[in-house]
PDB file of N, CA and C in Angstrom:
ATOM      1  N   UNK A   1       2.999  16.974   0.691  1.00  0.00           N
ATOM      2  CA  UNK A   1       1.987  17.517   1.575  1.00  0.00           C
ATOM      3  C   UNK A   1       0.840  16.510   1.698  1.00  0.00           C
ATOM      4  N   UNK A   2       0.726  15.925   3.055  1.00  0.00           N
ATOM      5  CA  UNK A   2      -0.525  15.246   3.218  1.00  0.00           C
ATOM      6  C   UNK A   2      -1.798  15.744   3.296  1.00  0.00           C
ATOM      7  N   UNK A   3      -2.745  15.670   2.739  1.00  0.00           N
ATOM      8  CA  UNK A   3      -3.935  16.098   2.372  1.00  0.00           C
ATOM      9  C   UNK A   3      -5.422  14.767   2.603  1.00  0.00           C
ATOM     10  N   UNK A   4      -6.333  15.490   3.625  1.00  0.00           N
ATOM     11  CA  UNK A   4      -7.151  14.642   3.972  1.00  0.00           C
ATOM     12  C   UNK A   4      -8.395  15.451   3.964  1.00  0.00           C
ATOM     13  N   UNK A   5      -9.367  14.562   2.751  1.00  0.00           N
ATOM     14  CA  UNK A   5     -10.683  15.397   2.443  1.00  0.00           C
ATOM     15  C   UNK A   5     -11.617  14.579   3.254  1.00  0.00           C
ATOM     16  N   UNK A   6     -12.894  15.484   3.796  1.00  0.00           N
ATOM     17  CA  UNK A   6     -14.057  14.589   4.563  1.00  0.00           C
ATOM     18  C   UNK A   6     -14.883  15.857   4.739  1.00  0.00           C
ATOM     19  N   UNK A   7     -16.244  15.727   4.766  1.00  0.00           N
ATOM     20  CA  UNK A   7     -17.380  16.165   5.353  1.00  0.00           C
ATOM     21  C   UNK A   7     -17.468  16.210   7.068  1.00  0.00           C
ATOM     22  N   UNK A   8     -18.314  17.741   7.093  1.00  0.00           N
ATOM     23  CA  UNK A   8     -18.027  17.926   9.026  1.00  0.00           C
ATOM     24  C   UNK A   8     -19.559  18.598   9.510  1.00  0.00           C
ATOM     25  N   UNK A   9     -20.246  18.212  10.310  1.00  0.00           N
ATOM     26  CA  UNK A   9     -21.110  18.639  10.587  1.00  0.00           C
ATOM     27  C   UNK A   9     -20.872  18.971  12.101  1.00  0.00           C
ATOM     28  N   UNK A  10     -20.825  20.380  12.256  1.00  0.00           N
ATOM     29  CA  UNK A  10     -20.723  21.243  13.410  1.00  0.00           C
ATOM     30  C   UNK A  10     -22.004  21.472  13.943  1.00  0.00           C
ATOM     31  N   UNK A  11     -21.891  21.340  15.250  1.00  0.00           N
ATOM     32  CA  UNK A  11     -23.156  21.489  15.803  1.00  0.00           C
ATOM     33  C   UNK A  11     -23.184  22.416  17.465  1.00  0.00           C
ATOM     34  N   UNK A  12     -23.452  22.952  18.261  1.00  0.00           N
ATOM     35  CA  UNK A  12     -23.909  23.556  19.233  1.00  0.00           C
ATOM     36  C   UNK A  12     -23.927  23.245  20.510  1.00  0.00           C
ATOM     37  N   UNK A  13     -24.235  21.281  19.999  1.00  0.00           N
ATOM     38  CA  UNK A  13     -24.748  20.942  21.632  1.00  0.00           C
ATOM     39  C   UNK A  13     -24.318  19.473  21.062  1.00  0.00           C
ATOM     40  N   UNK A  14     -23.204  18.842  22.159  1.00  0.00           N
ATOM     41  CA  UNK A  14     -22.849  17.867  21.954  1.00  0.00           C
ATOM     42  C   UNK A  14     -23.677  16.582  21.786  1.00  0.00           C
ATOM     43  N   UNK A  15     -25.011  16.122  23.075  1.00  0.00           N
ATOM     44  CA  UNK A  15     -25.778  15.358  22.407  1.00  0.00           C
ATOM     45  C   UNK A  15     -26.788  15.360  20.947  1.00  0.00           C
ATOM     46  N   UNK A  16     -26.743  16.402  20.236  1.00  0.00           N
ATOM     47  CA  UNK A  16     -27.225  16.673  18.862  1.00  0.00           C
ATOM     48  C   UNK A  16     -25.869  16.049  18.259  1.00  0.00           C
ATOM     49  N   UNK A  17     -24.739  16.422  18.454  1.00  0.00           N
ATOM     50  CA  UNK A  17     -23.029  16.109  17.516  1.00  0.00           C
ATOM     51  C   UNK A  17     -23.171  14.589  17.523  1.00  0.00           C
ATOM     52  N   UNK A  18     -23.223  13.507  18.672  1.00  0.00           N
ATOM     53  CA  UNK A  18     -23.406  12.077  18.789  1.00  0.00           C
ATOM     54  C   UNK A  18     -24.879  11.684  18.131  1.00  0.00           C
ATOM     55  N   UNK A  19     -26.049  12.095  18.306  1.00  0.00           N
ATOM     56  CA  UNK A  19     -27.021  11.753  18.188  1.00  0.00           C
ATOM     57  C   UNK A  19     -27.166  11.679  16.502  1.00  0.00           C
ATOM     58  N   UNK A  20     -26.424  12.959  15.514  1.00  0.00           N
ATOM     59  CA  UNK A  20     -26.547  12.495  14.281  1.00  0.00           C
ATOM     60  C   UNK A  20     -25.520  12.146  13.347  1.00  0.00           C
ATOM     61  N   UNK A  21     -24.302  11.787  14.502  1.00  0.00           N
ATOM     62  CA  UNK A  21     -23.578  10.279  14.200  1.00  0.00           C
ATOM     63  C   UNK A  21     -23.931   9.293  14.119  1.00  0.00           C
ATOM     64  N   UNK A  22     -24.655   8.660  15.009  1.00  0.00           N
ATOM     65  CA  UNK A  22     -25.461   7.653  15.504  1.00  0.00           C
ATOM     66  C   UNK A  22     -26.437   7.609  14.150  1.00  0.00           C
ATOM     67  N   UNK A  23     -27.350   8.527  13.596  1.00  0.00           N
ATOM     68  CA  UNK A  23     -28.010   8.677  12.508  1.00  0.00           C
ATOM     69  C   UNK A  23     -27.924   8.006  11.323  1.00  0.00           C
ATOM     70  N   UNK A  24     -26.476   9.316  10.889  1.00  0.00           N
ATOM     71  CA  UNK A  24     -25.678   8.781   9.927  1.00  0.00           C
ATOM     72  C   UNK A  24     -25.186   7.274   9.903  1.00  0.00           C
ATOM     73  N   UNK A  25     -24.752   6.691  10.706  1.00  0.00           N
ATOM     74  CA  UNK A  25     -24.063   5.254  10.683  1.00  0.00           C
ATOM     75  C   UNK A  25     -25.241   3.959  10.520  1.00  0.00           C
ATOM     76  N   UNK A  26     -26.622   4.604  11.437  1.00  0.00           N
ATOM     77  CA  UNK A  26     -27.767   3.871  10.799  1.00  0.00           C
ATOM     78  C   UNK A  26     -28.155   3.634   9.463  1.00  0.00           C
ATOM     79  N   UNK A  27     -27.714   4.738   8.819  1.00  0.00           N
ATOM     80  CA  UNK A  27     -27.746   5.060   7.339  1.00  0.00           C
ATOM     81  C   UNK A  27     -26.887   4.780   6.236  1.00  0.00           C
ATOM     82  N   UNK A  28     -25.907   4.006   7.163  1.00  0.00           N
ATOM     83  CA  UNK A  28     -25.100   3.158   6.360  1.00  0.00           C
ATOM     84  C   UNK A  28     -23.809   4.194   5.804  1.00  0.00           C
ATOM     85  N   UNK A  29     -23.721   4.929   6.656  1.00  0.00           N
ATOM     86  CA  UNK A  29     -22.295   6.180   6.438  1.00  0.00           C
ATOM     87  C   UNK A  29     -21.402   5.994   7.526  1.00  0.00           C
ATOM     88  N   UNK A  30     -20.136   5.661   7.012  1.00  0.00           N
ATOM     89  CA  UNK A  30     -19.116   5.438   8.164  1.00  0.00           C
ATOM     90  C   UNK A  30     -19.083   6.966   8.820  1.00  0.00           C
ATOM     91  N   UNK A  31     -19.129   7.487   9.930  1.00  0.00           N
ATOM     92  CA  UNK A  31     -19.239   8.850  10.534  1.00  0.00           C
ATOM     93  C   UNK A  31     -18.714   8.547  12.154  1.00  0.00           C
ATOM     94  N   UNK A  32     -18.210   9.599  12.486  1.00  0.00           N
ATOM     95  CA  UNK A  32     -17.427   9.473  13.808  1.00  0.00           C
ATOM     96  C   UNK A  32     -17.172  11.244  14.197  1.00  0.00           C
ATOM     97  N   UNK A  33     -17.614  11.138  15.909  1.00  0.00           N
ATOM     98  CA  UNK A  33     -17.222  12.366  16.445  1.00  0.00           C
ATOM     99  C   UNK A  33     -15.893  12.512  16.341  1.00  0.00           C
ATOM    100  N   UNK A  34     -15.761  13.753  16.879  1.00  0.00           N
ATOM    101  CA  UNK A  34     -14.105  14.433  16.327  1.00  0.00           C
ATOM    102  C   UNK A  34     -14.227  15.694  17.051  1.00  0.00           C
ATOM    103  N   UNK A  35     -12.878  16.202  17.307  1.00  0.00           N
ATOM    104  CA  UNK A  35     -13.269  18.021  17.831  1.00  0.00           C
ATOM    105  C   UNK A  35     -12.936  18.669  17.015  1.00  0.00           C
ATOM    106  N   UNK A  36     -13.736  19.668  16.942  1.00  0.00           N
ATOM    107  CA  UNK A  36     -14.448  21.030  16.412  1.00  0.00           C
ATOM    108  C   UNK A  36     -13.130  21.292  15.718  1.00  0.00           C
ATOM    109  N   UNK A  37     -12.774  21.864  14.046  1.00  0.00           N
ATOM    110  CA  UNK A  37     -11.575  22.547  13.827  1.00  0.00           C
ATOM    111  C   UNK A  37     -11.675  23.927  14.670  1.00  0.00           C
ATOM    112  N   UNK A  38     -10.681  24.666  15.317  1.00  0.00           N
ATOM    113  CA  UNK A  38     -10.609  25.615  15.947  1.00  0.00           C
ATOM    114  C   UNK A  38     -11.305  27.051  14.828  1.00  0.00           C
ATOM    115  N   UNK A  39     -10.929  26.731  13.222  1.00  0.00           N
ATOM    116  CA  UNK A  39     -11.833  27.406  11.857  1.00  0.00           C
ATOM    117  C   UNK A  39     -13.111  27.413  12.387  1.00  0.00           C
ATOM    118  N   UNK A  40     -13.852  26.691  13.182  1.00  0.00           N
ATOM    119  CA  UNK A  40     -15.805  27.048  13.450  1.00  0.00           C
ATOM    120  C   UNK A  40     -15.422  27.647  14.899  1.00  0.00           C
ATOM    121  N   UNK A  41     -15.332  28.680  14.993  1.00  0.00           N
ATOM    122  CA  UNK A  41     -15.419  29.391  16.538  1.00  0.00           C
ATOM    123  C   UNK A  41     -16.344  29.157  17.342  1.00  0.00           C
ATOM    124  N   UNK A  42     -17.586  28.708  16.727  1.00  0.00           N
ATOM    125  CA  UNK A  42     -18.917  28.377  18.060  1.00  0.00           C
ATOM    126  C   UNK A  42     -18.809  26.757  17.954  1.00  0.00           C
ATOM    127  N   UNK A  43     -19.657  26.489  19.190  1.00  0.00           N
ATOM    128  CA  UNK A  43     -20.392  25.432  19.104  1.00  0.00           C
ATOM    129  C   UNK A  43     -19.416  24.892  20.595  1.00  0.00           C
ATOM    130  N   UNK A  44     -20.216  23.282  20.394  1.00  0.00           N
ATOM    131  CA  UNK A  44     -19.860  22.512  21.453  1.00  0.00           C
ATOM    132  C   UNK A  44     -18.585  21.801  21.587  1.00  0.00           C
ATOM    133  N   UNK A  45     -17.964  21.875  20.770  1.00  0.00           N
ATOM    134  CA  UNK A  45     -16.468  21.101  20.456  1.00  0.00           C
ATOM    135  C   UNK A  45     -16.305  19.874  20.251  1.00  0.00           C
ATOM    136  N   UNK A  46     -17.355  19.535  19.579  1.00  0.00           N
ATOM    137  CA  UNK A  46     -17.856  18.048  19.249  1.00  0.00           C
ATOM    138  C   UNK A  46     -18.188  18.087  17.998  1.00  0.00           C
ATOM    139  N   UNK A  47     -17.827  17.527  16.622  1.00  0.00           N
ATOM    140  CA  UNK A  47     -18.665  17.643  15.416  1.00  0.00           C
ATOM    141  C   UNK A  47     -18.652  16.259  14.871  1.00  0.00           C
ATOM    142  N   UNK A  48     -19.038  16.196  13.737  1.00  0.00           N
ATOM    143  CA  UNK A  48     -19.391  14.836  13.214  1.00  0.00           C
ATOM    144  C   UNK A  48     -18.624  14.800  11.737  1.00  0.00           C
ATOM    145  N   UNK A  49     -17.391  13.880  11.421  1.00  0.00           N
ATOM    146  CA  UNK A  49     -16.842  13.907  10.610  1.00  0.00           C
ATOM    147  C   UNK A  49     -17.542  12.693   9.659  1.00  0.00           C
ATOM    148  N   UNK A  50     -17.191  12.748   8.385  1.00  0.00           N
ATOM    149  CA  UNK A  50     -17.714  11.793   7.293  1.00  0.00           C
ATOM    150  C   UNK A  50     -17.181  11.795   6.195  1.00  0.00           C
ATOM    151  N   UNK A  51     -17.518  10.812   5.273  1.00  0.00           N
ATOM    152  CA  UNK A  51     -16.423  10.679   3.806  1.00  0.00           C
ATOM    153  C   UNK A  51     -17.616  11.563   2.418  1.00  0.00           C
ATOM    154  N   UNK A  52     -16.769  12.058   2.596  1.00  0.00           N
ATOM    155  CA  UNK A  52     -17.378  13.639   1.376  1.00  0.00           C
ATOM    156  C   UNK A  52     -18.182  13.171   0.778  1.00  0.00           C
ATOM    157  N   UNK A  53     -18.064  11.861   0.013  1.00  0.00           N
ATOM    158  CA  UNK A  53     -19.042  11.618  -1.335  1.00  0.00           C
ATOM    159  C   UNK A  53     -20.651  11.016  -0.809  1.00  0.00           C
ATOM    160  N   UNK A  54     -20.816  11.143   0.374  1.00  0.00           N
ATOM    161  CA  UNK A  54     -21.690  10.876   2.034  1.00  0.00           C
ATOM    162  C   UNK A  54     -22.836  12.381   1.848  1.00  0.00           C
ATOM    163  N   UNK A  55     -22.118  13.472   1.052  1.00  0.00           N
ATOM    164  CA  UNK A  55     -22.229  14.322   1.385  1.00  0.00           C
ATOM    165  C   UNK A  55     -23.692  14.816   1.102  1.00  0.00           C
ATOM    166  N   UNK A  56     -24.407  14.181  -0.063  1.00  0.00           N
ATOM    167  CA  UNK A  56     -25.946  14.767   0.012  1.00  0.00           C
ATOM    168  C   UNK A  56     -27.188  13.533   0.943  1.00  0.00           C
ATOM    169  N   UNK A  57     -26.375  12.188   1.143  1.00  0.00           N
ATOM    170  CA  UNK A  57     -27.179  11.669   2.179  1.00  0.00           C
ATOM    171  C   UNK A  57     -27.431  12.482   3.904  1.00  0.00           C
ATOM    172  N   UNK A  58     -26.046  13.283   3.943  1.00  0.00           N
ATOM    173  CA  UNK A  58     -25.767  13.927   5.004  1.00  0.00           C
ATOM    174  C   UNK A  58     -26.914  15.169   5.223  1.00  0.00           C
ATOM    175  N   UNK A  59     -26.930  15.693   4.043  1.00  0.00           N
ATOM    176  CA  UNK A  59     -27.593  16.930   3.949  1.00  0.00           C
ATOM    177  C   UNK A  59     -29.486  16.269   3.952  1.00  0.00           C
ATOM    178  N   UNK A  60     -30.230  15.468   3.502  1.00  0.00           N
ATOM    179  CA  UNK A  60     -31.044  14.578   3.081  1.00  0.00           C
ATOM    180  C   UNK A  60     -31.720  14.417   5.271  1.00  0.00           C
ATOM    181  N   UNK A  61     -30.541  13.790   5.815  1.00  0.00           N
ATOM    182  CA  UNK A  61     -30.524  13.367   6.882  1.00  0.00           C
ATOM    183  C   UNK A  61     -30.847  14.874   8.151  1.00  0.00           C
ATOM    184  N   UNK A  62     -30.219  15.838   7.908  1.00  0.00           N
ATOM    185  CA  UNK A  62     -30.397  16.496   8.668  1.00  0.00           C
ATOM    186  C   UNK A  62     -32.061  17.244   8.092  1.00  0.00           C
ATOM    187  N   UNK A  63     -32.297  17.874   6.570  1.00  0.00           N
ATOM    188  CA  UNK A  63     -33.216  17.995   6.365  1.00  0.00           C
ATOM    189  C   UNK A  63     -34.592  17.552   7.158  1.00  0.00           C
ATOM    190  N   UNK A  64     -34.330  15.693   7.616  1.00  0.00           N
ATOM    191  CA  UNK A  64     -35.578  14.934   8.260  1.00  0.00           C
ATOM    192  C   UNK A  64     -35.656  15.441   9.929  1.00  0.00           C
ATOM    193  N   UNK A  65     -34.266  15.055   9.815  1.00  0.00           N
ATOM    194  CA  UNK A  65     -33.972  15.578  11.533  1.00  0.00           C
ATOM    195  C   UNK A  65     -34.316  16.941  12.335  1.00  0.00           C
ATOM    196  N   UNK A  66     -33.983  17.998  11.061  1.00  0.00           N
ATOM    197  CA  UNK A  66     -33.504  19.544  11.558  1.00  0.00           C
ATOM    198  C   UNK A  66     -33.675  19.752  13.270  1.00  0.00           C
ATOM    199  N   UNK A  67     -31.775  19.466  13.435  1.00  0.00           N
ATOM    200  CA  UNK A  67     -31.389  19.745  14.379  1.00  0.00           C
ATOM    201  C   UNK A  67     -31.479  21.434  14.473  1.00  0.00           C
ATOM    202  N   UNK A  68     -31.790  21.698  15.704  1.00  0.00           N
ATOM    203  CA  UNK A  68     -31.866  22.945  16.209  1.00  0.00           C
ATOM    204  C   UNK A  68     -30.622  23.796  16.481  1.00  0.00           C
ATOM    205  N   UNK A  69     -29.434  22.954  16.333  1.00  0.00           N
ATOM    206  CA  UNK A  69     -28.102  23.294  16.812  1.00  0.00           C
ATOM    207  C   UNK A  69     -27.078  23.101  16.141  1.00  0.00           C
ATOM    208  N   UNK A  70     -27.670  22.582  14.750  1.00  0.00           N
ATOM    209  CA  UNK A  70     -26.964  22.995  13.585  1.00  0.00           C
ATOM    210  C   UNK A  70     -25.864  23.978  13.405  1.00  0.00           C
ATOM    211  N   UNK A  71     -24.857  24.307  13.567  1.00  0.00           N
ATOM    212  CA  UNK A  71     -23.661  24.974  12.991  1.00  0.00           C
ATOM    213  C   UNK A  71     -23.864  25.609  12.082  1.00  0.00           C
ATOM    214  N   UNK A  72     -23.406  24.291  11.182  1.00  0.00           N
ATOM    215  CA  UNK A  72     -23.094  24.457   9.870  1.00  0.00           C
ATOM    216  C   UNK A  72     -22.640  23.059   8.955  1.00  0.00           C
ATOM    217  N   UNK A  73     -22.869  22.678   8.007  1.00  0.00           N
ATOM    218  CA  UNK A  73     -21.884  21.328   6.903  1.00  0.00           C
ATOM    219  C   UNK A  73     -20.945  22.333   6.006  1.00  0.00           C
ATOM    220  N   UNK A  74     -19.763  21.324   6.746  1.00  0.00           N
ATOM    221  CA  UNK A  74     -18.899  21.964   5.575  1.00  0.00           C
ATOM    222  C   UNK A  74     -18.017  20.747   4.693  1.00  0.00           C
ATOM    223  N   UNK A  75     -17.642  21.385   3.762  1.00  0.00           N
ATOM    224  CA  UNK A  75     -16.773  20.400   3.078  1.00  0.00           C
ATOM    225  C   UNK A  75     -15.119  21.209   3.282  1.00  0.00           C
ATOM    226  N   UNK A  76     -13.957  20.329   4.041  1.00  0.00           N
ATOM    227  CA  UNK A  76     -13.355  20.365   4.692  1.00  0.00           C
ATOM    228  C   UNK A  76     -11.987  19.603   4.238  1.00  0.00           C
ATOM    229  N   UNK A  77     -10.665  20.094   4.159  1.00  0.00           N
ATOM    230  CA  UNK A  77      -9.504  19.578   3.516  1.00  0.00           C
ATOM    231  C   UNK A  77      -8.612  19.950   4.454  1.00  0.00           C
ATOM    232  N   UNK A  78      -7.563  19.126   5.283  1.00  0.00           N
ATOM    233  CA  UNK A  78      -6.695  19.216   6.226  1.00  0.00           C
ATOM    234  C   UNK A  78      -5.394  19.035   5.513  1.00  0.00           C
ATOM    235  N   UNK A  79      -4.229  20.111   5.871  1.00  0.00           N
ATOM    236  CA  UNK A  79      -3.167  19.709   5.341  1.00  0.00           C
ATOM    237  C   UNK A  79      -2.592  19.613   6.332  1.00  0.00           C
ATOM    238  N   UNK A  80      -0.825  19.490   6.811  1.00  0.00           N
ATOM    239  CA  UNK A  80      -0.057  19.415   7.909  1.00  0.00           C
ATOM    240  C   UNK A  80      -0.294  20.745   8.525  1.00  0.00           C
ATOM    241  N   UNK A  81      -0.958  22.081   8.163  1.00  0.00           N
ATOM    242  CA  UNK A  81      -0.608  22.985   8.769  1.00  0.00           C
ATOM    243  C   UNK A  81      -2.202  23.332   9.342  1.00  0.00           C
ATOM    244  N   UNK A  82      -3.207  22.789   8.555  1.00  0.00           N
ATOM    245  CA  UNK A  82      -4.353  23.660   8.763  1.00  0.00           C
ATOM    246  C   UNK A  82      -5.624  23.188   8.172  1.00  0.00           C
ATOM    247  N   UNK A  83      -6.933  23.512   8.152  1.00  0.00           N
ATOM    248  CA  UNK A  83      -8.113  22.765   7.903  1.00  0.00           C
ATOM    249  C   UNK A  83      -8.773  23.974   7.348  1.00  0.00           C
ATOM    250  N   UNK A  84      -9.173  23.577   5.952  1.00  0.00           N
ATOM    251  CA  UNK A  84      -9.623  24.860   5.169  1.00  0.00           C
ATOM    252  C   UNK A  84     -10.962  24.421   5.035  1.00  0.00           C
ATOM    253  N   UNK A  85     -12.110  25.075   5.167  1.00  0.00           N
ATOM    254  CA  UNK A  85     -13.568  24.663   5.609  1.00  0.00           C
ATOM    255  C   UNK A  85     -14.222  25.483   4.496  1.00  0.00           C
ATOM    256  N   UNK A  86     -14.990  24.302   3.752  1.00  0.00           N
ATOM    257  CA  UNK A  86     -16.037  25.532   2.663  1.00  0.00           C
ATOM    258  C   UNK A  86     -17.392  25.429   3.330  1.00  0.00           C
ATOM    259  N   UNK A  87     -18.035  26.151   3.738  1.00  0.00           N
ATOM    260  CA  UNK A  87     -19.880  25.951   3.873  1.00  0.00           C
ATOM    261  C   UNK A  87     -20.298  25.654   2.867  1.00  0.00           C
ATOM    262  N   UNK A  88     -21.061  23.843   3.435  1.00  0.00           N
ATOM    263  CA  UNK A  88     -22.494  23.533   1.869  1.00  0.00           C
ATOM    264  C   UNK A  88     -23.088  24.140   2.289  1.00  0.00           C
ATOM    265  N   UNK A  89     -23.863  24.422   4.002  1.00  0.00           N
ATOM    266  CA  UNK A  89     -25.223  24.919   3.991  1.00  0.00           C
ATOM    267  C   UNK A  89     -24.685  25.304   5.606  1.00  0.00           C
ATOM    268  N   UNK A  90     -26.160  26.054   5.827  1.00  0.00           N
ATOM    269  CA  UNK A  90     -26.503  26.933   7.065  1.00  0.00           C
ATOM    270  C   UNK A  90     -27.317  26.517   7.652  1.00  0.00           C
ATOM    271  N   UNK A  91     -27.925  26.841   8.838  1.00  0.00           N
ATOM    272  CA  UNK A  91     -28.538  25.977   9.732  1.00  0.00           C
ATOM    273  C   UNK A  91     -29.923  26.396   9.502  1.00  0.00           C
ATOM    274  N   UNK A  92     -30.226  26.913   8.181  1.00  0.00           N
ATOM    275  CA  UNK A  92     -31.602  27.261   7.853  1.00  0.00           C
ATOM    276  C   UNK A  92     -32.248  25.802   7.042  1.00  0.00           C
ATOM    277  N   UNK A  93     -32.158  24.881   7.542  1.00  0.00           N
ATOM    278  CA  UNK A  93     -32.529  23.431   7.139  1.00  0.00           C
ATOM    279  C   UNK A  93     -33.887  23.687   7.444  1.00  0.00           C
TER     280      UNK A  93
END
């Protein structure tokens, strides 16, 4: 079973999803848009994927930013069948 771990920041409104890609990668975090796992039912269908251990610069980053359209961060594990999503946090940044 192939198994692929990474950090996902879901967001609302696609220029917020690019804009704190763009962030992140200033910040020296490899990060790249991606679409939405079909698991987050809202948002813009745009999120921001990243390498897990990324994961409290990530949180650090939105803190400064607080996007308004915040989702959600989750920590996120894909197997061949499916993408199992834990919530770090809520969009109460």
């Amino acid at each position: 079973m192939i198994r692929d771990h990474y950090g996902l920041a879901a967001f609302r409104s696609r220029q917020q999803a690019i804009y704190f890609a763009n962030q992140l990668q200033r910040a020296g975090v490899r990060a790249s848009t991606v679409n939405t796992p079909r698991e987050v039912s809202l948002g813009c269908g745009i999120s921001v994927r990243f390498d897990p251990a990324q994961m409290a610069k990530a949180q650090s980053l939105l803190r400064r930013t607080n996007p308004t359209t915040l989702i959600g961060l989750y920590d996120a594990t894909r197997d061949q069948r499916s993408v199992a999503l834990k919530r770090v946090s809520t969009s109460s940044f």
